[in-house]
N, C-alpha and C. Protein backbone atom coordinates (compact mmCIF):
# COMPACT_ATOMS: atom_id res chain seq x y z
N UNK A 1 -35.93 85.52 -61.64
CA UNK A 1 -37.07 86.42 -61.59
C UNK A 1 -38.28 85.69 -62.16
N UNK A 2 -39.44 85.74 -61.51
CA UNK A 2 -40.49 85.06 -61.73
C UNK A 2 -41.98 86.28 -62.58
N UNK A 3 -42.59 86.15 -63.61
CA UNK A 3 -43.42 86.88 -63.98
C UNK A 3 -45.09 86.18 -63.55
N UNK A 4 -45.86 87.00 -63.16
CA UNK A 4 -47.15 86.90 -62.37
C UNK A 4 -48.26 87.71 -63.69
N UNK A 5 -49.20 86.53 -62.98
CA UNK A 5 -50.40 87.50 -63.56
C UNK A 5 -51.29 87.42 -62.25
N UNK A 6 -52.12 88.78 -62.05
CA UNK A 6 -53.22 89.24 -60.71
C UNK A 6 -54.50 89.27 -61.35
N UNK A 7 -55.39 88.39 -60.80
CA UNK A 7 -56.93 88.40 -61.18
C UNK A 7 -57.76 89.08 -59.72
N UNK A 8 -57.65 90.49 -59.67
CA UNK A 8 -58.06 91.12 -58.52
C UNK A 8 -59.92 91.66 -58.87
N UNK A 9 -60.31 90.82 -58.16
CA UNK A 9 -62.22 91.07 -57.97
C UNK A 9 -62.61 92.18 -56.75
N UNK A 10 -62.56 92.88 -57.04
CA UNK A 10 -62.99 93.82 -55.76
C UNK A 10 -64.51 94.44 -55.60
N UNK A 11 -64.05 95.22 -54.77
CA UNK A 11 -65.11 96.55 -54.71
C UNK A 11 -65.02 98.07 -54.21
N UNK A 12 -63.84 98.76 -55.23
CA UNK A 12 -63.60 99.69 -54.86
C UNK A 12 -64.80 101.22 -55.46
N UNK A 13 -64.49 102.07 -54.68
CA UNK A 13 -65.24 102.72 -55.16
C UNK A 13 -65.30 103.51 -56.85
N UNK A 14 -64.42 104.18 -56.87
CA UNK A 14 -64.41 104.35 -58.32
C UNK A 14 -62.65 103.98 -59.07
N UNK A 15 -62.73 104.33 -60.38
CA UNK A 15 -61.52 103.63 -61.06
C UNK A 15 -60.59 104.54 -61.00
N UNK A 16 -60.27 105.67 -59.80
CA UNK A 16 -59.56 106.30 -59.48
C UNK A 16 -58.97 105.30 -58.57
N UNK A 17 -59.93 105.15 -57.27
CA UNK A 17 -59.45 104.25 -55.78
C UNK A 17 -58.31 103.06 -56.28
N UNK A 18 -58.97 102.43 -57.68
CA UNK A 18 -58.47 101.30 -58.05
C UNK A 18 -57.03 101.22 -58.47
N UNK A 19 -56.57 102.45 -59.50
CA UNK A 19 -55.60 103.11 -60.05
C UNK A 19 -54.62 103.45 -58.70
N UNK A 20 -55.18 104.17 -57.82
CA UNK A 20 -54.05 104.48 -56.69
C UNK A 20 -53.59 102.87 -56.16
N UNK A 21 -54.22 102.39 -55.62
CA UNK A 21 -53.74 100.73 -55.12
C UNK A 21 -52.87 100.46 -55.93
N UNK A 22 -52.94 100.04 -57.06
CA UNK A 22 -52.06 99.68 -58.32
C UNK A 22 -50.66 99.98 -58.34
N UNK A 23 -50.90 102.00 -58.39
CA UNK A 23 -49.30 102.55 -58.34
C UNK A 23 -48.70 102.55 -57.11
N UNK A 24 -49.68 102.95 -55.94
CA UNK A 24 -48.68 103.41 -54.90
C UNK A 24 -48.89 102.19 -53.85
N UNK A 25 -49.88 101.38 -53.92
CA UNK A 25 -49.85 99.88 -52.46
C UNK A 25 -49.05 98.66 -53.20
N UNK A 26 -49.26 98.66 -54.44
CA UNK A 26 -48.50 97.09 -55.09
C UNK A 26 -46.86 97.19 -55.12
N UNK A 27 -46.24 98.12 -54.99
CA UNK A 27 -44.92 98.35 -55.28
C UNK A 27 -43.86 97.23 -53.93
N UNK A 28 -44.95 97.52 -52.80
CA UNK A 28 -44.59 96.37 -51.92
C UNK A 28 -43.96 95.07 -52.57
N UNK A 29 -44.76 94.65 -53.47
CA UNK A 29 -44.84 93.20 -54.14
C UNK A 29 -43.88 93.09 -55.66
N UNK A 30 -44.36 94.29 -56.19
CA UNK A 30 -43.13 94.41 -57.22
C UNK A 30 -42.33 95.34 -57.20
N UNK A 31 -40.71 95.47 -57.33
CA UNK A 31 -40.02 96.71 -57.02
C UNK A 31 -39.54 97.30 -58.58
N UNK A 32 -40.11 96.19 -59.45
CA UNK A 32 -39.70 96.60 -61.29
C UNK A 32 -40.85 97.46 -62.00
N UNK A 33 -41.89 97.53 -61.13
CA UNK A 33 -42.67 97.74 -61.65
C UNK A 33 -44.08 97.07 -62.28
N UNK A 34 -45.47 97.49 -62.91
CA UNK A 34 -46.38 96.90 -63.24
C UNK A 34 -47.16 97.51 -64.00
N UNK A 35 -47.83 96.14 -64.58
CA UNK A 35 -48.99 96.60 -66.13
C UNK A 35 -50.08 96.15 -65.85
N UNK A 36 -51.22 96.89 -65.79
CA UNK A 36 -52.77 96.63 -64.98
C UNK A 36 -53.39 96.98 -65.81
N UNK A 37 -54.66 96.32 -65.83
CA UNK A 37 -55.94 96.90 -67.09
C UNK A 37 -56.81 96.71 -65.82
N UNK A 38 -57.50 98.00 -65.85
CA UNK A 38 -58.98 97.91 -64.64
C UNK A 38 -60.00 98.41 -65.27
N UNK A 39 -61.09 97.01 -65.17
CA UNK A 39 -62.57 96.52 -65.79
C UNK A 39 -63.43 97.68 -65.01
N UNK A 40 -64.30 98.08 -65.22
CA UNK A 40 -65.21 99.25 -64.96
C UNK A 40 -65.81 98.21 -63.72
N UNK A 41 -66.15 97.01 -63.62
CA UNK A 41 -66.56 96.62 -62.04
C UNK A 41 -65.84 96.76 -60.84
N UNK A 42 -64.88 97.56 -60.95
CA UNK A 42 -64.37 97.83 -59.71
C UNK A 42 -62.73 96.50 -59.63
N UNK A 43 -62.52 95.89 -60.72
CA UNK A 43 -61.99 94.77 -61.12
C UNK A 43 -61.04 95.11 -61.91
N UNK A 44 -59.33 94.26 -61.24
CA UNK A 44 -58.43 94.77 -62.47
C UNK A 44 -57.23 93.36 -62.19
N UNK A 45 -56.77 93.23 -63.68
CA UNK A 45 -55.49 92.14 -63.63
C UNK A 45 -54.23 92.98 -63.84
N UNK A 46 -53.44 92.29 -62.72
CA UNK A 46 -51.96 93.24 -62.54
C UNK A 46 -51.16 92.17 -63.45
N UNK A 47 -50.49 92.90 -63.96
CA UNK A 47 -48.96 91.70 -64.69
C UNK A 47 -47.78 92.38 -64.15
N UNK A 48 -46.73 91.38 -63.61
CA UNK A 48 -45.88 92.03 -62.76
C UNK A 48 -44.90 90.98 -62.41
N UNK A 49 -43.45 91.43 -62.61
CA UNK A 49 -42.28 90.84 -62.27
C UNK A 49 -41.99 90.82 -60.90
N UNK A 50 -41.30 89.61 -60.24
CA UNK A 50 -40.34 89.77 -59.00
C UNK A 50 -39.46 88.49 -58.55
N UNK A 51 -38.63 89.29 -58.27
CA UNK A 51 -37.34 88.48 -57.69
C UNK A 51 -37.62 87.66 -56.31
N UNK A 52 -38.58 87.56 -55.53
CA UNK A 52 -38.35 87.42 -54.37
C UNK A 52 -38.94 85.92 -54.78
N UNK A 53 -38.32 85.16 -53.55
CA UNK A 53 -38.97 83.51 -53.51
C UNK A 53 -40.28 83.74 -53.27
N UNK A 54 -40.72 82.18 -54.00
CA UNK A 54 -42.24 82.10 -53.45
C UNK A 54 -43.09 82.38 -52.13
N UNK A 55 -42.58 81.98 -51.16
CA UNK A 55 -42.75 82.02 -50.16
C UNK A 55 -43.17 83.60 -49.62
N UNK A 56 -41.97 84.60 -49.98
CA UNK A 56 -41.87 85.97 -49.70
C UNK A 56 -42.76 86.55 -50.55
N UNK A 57 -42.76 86.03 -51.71
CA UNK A 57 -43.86 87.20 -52.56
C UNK A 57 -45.39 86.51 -52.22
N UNK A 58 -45.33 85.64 -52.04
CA UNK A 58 -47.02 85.01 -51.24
C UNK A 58 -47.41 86.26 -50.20
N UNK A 59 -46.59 86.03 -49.12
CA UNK A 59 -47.04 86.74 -48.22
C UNK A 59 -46.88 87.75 -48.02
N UNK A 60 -46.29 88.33 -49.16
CA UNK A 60 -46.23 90.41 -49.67
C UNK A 60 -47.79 90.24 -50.29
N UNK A 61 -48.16 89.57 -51.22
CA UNK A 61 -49.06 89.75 -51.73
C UNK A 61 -50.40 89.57 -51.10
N UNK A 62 -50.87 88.74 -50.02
CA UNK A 62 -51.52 88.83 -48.95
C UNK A 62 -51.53 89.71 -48.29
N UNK A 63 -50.39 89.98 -47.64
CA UNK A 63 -50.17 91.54 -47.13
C UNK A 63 -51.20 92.59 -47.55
N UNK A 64 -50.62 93.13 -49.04
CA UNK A 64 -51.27 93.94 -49.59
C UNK A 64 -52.74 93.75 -50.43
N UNK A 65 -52.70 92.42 -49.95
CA UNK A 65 -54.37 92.80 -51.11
C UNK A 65 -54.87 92.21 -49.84
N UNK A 66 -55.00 92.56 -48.46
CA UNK A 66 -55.66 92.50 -47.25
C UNK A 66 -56.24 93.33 -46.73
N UNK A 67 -57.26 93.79 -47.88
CA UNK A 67 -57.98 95.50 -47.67
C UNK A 67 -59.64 95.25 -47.63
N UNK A 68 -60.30 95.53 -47.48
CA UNK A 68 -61.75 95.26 -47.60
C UNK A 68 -62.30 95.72 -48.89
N UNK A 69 -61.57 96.42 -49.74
CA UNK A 69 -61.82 96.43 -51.29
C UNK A 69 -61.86 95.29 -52.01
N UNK A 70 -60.91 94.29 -51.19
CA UNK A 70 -60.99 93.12 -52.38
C UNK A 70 -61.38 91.77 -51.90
N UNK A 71 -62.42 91.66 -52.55
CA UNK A 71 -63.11 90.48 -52.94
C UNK A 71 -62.38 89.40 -52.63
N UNK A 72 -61.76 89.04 -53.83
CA UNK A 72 -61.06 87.96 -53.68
C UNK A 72 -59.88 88.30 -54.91
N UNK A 73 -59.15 87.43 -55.10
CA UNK A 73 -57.98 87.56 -55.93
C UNK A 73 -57.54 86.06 -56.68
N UNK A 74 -56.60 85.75 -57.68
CA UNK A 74 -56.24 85.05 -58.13
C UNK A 74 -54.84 84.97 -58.57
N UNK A 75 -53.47 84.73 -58.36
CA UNK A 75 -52.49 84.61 -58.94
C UNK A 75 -51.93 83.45 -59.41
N UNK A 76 -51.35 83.37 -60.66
CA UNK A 76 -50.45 82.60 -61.69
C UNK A 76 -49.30 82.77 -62.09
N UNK A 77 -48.36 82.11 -62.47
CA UNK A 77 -47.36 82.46 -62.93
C UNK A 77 -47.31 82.56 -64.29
N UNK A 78 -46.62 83.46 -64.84
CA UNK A 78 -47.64 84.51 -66.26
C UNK A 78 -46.55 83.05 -67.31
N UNK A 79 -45.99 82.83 -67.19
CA UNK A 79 -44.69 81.70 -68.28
C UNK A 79 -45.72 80.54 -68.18
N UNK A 80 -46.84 80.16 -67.69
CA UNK A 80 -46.88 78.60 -67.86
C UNK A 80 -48.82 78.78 -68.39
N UNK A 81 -49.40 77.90 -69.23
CA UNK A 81 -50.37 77.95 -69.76
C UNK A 81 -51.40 77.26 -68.90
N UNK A 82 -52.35 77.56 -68.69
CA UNK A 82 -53.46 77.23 -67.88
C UNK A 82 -54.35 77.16 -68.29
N UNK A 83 -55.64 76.64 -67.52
CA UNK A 83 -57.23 76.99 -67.85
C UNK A 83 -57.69 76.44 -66.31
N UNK A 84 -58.34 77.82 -65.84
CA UNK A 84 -59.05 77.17 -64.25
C UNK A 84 -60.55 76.70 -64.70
N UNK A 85 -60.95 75.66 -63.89
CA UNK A 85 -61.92 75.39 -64.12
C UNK A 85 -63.07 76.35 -62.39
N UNK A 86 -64.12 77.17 -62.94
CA UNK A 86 -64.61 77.38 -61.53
C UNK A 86 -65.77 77.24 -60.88
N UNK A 87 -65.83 77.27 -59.81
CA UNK A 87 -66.67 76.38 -59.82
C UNK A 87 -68.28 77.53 -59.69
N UNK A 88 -69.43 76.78 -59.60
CA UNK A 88 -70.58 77.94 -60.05
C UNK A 88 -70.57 78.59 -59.10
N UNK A 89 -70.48 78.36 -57.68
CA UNK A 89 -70.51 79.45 -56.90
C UNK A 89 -69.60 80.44 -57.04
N UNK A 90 -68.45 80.34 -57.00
CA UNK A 90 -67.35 81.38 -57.89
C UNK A 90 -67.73 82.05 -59.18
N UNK A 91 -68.38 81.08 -60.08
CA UNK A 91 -68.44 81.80 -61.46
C UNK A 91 -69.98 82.88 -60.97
N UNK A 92 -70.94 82.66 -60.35
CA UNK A 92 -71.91 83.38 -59.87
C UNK A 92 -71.53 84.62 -59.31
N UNK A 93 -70.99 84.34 -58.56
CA UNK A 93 -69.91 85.85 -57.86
C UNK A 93 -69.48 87.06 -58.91
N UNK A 94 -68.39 86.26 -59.83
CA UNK A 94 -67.76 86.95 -61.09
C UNK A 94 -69.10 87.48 -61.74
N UNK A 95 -69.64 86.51 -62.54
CA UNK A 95 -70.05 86.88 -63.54
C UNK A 95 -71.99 87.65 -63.19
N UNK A 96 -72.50 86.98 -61.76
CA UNK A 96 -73.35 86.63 -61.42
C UNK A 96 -73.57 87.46 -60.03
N UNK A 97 -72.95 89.16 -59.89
CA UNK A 97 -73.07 89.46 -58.57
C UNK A 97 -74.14 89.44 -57.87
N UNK A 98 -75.30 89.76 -58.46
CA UNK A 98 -76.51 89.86 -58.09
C UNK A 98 -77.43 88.63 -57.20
N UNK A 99 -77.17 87.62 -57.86
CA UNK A 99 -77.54 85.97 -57.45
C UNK A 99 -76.78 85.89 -56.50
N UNK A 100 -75.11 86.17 -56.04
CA UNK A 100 -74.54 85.33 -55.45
C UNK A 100 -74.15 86.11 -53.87
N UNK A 101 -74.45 84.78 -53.07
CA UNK A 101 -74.34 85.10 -51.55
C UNK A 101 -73.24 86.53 -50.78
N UNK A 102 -73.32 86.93 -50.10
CA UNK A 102 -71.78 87.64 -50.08
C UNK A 102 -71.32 87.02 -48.25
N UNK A 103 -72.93 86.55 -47.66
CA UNK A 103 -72.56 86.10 -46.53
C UNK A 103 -72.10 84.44 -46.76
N UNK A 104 -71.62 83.93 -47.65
CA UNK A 104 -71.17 82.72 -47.41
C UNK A 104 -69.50 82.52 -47.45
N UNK A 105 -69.29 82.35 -46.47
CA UNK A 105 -67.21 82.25 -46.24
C UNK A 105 -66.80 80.80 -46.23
N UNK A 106 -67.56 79.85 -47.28
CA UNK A 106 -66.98 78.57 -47.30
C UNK A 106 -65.84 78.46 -48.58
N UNK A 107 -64.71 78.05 -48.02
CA UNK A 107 -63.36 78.27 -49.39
C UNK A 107 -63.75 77.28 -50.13
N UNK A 108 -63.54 77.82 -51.87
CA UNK A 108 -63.99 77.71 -52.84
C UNK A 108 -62.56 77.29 -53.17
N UNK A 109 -63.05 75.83 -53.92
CA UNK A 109 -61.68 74.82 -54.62
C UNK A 109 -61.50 75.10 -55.86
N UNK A 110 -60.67 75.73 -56.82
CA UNK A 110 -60.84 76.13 -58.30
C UNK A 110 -59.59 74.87 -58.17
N UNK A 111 -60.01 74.08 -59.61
CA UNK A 111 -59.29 73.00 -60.55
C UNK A 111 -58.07 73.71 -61.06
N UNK A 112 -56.99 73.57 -61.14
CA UNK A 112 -56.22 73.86 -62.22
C UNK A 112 -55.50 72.88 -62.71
N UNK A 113 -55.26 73.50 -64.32
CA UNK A 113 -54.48 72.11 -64.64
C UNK A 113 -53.86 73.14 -65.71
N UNK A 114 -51.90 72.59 -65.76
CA UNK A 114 -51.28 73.07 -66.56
C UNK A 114 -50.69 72.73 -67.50
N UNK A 115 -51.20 73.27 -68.50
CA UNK A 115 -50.85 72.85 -69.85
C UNK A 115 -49.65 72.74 -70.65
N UNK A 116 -49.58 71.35 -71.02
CA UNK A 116 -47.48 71.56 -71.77
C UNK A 116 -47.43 72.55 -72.42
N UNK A 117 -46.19 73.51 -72.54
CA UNK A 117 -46.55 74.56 -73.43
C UNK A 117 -45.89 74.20 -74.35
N UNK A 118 -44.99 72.92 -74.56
CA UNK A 118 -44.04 72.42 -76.02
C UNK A 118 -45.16 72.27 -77.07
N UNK A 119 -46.61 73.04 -76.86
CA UNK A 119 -47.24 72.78 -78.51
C UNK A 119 -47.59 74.01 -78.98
N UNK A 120 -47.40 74.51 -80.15
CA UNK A 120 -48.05 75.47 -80.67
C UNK A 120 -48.96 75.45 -81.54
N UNK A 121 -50.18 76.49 -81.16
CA UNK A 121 -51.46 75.96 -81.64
C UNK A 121 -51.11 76.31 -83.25
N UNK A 122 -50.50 76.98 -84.05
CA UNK A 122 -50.62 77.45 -85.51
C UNK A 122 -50.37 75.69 -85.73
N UNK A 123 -48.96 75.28 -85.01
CA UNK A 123 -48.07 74.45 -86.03
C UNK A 123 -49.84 72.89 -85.96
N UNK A 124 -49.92 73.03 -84.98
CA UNK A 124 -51.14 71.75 -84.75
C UNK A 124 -52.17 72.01 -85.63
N UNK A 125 -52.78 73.16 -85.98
CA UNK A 125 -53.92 73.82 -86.75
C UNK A 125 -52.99 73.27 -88.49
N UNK A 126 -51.91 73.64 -88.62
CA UNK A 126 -51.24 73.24 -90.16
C UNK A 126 -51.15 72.15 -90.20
N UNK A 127 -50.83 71.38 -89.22
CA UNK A 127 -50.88 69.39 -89.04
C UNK A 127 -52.17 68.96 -89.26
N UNK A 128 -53.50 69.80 -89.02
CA UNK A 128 -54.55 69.01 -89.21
C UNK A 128 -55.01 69.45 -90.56
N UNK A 129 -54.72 70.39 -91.17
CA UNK A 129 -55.24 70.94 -92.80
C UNK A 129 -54.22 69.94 -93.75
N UNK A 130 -53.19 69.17 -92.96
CA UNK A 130 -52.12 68.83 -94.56
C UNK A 130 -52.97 67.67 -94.18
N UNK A 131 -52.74 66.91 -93.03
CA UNK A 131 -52.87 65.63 -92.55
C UNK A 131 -54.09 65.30 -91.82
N UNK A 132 -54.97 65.58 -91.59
CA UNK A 132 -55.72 65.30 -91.04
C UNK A 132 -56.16 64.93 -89.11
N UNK A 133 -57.43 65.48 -88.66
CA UNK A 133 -57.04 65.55 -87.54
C UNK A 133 -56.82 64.04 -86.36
N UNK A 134 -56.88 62.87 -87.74
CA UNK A 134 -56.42 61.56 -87.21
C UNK A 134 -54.62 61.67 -86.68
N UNK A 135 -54.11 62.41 -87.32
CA UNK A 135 -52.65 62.51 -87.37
C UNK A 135 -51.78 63.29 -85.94
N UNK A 136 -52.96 63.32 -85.23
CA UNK A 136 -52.86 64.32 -83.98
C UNK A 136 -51.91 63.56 -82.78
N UNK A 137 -51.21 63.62 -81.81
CA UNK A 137 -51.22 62.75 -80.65
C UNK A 137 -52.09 63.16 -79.65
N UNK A 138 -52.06 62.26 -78.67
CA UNK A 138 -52.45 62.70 -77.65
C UNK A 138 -52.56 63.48 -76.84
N UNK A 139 -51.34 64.15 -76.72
CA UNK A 139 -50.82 65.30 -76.19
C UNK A 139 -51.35 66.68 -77.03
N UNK A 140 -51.40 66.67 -78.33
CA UNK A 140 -52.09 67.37 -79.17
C UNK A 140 -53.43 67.44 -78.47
N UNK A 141 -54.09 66.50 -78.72
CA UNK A 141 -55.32 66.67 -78.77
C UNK A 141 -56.01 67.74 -77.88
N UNK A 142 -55.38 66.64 -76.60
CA UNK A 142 -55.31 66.82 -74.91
C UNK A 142 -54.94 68.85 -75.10
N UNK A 143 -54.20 69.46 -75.85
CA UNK A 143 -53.81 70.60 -75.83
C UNK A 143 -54.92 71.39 -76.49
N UNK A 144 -55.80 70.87 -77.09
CA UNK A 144 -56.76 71.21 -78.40
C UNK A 144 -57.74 71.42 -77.41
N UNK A 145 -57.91 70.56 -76.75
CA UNK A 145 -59.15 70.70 -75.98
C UNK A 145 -59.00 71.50 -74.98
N UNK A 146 -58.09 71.79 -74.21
CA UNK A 146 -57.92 72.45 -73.09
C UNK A 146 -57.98 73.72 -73.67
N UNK A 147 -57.72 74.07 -74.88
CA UNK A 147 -57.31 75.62 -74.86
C UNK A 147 -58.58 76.01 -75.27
N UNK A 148 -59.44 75.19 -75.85
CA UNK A 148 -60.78 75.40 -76.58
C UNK A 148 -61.65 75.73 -75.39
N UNK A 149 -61.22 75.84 -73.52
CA UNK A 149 -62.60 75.75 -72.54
C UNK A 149 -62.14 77.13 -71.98
């Protein structure tokens, strides 16, 4: 069983419309069930288990978020640590509706890069107060910085 996280950008009408999609259209995609927080822009992240191969839950999830409510979308697999990098026309969109085009349909490349998760930030934060942050490896560091963007 694989755990997901949903970065769903839409434009539904109110946070009722949004709430129904959630309980009664996503069940397609998860049959265990799901945990959603929906942002007052019409915007909500699903967290949600499923058994099915990659392949099958791709194209359940296409399926169902193939509505004219939604914008665009984002999925991850919720077990592994990340940071997307995006790019400004994307971040303009998000953060920037007003500025940003809605007639432009050129696909947008987001960076990802995944982070080892064998570090934990407390134990690295106590390595640099005994020892100093010369005492770091690489892999440290490299983890320090990524989680810091």
């Amino acid at each position: 069983m694989g755990s997901y996280i949903l970065f769903i950008f839409g434009a539904f009408e109110d946070h009722d419309d949004l709430e129904f999609f959630c309980l009664e259209h996503f069940t397609k995609v998860s049959e265990s069930g799901i945990k959603f927080v929906i942002e007052s822009g019409g915007n909500c992240v699903i967290i949600f288990d499923s058994e099915k191969d990659r392949k099958d839950l791709i194209k359940d999830v296409k399926e169902t978020l193939a509505i004219e409510h939604i914008k665009f979308y984002l999925m991850f697999e919720k077990d592994k640590v990340f940071f997307a990098e995006l790019p400004e026309s994307l971040s303009n969109f998000i953060f920037k509706p007003a500025e940003a085009s809605e007639d432009d349909d050129t696909p947008i490349k987001i960076k990802i890069t995944y982070l080892d998760t064998n570090y934990d930030l407390d134990e690295i934060l106590d390595k640099i107060q005994v020892s100093g942050i010369e005492s770091l490896t690489e892999g440290e560091k490299k983890f320090l910085d990524e989680f810091g963007k």
